[in-house]
N, C-alpha and C. Protein backbone atom coordinates (compact mmCIF):
# COMPACT_ATOMS: atom_id res chain seq x y z
N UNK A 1 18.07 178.49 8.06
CA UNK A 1 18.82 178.63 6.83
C UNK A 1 18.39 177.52 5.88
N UNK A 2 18.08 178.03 4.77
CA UNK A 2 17.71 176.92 3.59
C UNK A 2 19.14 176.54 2.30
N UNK A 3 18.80 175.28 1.92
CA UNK A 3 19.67 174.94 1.36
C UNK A 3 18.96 174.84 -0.30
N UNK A 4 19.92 175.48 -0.90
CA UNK A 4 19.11 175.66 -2.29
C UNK A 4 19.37 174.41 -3.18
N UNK A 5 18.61 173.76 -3.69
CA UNK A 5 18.47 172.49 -4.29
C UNK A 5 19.50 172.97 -6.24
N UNK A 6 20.44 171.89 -5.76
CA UNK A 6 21.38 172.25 -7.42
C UNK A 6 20.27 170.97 -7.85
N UNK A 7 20.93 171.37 -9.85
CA UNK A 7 20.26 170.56 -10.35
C UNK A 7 20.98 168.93 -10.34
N UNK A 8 22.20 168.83 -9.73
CA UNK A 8 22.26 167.46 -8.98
C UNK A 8 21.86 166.72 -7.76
N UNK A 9 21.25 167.51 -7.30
CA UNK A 9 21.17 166.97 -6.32
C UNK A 9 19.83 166.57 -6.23
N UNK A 10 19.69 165.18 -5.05
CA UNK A 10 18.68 164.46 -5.12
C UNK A 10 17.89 165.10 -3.52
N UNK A 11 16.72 164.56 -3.73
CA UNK A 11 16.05 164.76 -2.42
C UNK A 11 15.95 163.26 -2.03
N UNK A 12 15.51 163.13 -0.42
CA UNK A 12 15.47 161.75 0.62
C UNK A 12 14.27 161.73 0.67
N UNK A 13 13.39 160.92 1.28
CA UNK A 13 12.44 160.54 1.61
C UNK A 13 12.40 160.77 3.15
N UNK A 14 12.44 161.33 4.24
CA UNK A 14 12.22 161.25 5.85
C UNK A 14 10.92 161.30 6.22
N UNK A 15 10.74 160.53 7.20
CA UNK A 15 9.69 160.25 7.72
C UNK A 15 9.32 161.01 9.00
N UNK A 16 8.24 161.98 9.15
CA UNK A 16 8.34 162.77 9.95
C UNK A 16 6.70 162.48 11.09
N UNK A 17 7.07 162.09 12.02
CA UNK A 17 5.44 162.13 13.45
C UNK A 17 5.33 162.82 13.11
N UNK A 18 4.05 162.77 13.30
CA UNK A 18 2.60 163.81 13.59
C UNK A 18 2.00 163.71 14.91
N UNK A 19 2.27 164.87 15.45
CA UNK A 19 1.84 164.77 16.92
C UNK A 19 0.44 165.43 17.21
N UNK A 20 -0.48 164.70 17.69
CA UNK A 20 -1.64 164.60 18.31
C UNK A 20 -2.86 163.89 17.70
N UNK A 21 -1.99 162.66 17.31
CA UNK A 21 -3.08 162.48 16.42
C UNK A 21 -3.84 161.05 17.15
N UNK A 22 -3.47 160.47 18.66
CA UNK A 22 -3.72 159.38 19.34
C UNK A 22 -3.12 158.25 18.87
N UNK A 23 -2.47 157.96 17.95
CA UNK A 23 -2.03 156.72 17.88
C UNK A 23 -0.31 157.28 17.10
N UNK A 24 0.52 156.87 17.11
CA UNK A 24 1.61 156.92 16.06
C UNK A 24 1.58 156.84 14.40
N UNK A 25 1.12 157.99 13.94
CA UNK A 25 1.63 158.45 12.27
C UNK A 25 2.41 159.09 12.12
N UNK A 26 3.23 158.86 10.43
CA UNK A 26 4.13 159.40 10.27
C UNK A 26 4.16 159.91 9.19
N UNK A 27 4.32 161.28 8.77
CA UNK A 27 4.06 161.64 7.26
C UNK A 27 5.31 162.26 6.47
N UNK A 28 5.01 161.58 5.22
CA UNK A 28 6.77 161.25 4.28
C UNK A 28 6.99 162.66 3.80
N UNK A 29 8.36 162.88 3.91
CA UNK A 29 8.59 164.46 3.50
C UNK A 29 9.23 164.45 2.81
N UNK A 30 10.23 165.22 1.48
CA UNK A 30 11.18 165.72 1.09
C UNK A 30 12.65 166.43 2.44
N UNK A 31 14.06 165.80 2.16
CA UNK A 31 14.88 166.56 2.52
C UNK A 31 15.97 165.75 1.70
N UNK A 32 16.92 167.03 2.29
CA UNK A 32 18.38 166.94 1.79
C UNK A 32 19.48 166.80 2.32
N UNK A 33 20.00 165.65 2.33
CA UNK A 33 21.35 165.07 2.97
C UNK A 33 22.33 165.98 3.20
N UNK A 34 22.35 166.45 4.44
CA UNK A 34 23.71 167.66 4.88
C UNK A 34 24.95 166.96 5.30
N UNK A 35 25.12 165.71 5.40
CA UNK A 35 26.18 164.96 5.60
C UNK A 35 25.80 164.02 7.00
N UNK A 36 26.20 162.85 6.98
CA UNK A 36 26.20 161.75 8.22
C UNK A 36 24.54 161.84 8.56
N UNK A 37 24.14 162.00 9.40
CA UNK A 37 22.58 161.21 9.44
C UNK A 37 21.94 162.71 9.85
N UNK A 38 22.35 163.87 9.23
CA UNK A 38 21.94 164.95 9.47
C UNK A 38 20.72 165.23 8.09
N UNK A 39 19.45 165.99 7.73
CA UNK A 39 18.96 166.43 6.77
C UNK A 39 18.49 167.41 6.84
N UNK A 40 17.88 168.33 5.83
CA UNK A 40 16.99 169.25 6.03
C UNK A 40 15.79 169.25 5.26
N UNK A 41 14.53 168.83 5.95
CA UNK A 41 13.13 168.74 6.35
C UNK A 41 12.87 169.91 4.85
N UNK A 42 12.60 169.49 3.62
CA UNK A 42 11.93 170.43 2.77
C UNK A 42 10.47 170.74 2.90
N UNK A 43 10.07 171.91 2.31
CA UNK A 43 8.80 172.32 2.51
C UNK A 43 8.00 171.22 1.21
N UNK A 44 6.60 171.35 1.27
CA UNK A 44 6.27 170.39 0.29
C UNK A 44 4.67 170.52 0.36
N UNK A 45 3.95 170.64 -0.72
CA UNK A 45 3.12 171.21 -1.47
C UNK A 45 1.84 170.98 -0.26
N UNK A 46 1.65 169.73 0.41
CA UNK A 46 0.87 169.23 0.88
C UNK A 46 1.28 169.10 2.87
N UNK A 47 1.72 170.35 2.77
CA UNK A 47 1.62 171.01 4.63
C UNK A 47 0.83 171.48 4.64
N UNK A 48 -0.03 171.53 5.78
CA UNK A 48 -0.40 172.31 6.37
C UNK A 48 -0.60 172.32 7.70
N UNK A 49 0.02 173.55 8.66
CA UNK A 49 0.49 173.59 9.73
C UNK A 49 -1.00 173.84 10.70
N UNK A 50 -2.22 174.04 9.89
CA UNK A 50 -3.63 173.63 10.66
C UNK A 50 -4.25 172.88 10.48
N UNK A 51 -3.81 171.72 9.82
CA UNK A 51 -4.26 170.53 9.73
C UNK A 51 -3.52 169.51 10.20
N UNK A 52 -2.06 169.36 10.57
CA UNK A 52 -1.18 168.48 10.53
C UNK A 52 -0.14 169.55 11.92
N UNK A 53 0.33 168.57 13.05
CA UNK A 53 1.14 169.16 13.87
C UNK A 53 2.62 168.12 13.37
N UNK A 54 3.04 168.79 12.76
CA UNK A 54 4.89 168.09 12.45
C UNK A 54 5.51 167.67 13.75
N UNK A 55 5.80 167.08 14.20
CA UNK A 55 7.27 167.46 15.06
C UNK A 55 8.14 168.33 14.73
N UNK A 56 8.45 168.15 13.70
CA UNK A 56 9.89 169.06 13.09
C UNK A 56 9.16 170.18 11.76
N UNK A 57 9.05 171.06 11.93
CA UNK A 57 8.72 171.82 11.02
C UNK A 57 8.97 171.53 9.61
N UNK A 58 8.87 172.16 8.38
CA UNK A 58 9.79 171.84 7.04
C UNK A 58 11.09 173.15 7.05
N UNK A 59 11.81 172.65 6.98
CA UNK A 59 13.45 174.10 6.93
C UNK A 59 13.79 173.59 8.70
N UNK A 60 13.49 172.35 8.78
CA UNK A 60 14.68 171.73 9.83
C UNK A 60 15.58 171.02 9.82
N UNK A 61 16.41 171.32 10.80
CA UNK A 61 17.39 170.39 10.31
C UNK A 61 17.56 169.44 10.94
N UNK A 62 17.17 167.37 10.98
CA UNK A 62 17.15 167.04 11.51
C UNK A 62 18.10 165.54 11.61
N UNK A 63 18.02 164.99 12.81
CA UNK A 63 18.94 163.64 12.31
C UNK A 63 18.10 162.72 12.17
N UNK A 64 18.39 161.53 11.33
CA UNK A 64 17.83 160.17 10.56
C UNK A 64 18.27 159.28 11.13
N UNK A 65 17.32 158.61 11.52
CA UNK A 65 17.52 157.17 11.76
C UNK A 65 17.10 155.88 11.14
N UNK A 66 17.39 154.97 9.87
CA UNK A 66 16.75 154.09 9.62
C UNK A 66 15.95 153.39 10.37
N UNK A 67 14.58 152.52 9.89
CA UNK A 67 13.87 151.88 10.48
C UNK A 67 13.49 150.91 9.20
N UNK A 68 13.20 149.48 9.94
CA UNK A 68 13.25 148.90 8.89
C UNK A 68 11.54 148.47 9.05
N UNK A 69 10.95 148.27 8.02
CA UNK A 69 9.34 147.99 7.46
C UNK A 69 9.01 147.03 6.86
N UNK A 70 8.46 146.11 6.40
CA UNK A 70 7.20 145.54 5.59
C UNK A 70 7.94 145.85 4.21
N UNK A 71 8.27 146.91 3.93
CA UNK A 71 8.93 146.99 2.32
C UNK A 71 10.27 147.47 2.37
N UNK A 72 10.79 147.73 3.14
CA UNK A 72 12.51 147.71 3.21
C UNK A 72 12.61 148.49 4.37
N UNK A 73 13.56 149.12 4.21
CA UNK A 73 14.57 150.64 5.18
C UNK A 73 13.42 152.07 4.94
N UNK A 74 13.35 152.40 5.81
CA UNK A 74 13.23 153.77 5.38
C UNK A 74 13.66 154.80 6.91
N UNK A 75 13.82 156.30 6.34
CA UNK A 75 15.00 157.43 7.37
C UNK A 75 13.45 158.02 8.22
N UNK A 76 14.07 157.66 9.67
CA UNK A 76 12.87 158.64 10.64
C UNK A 76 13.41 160.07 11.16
N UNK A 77 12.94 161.44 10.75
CA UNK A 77 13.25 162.18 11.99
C UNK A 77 13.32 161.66 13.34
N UNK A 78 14.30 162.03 13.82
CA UNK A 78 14.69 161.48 15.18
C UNK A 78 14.69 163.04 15.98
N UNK A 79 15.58 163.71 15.79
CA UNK A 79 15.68 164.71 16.89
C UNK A 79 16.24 166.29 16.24
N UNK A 80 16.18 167.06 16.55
CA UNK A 80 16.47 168.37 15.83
C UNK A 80 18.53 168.18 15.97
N UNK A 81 19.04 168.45 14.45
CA UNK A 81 20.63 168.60 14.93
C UNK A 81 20.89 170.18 15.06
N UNK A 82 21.92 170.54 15.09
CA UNK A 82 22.35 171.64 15.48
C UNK A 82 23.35 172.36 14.74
């Protein structure tokens, strides 16, 4: 189920693995805050599902976990919510 973007509303920044790539990357996505550390994973111009293995697809819904970096906070996919 997709969540249709009003014209208030903002998109997040989540940070989503890429699996198989031998070392740990993570590539920045669009989603939208469904409440408490839940989001949903937007689609975004620059997928592609034969070039890039997501963990979490885009139209998931997943939970966030801050991690902190070199330039502040930023939200990791963590695990699929429900």
């Amino acid at each position: 189920m997709s969540v249709e973007l009003a014209s208030n509303t903002k998109a997040s920044t989540i940070y989503v693995r890429l699996l198989d790539e031998g070392t740990d990357v993570f590539r920045p996505s669009s989603a939208i805050a469904l409440g408490g550390d839940v989001y949903e994973l937007l689609p975004s111009e620059s997928y592609d599902p034969e070039d890039e293995c997501w963990e979490f697809e885009p139209g998931s819904r997943v939970h966030a976990l801050p991690r902190q970096g070199a330039e502040g906070e930023y939200l990791v996919a963590s695990s699929l919510a429900e």
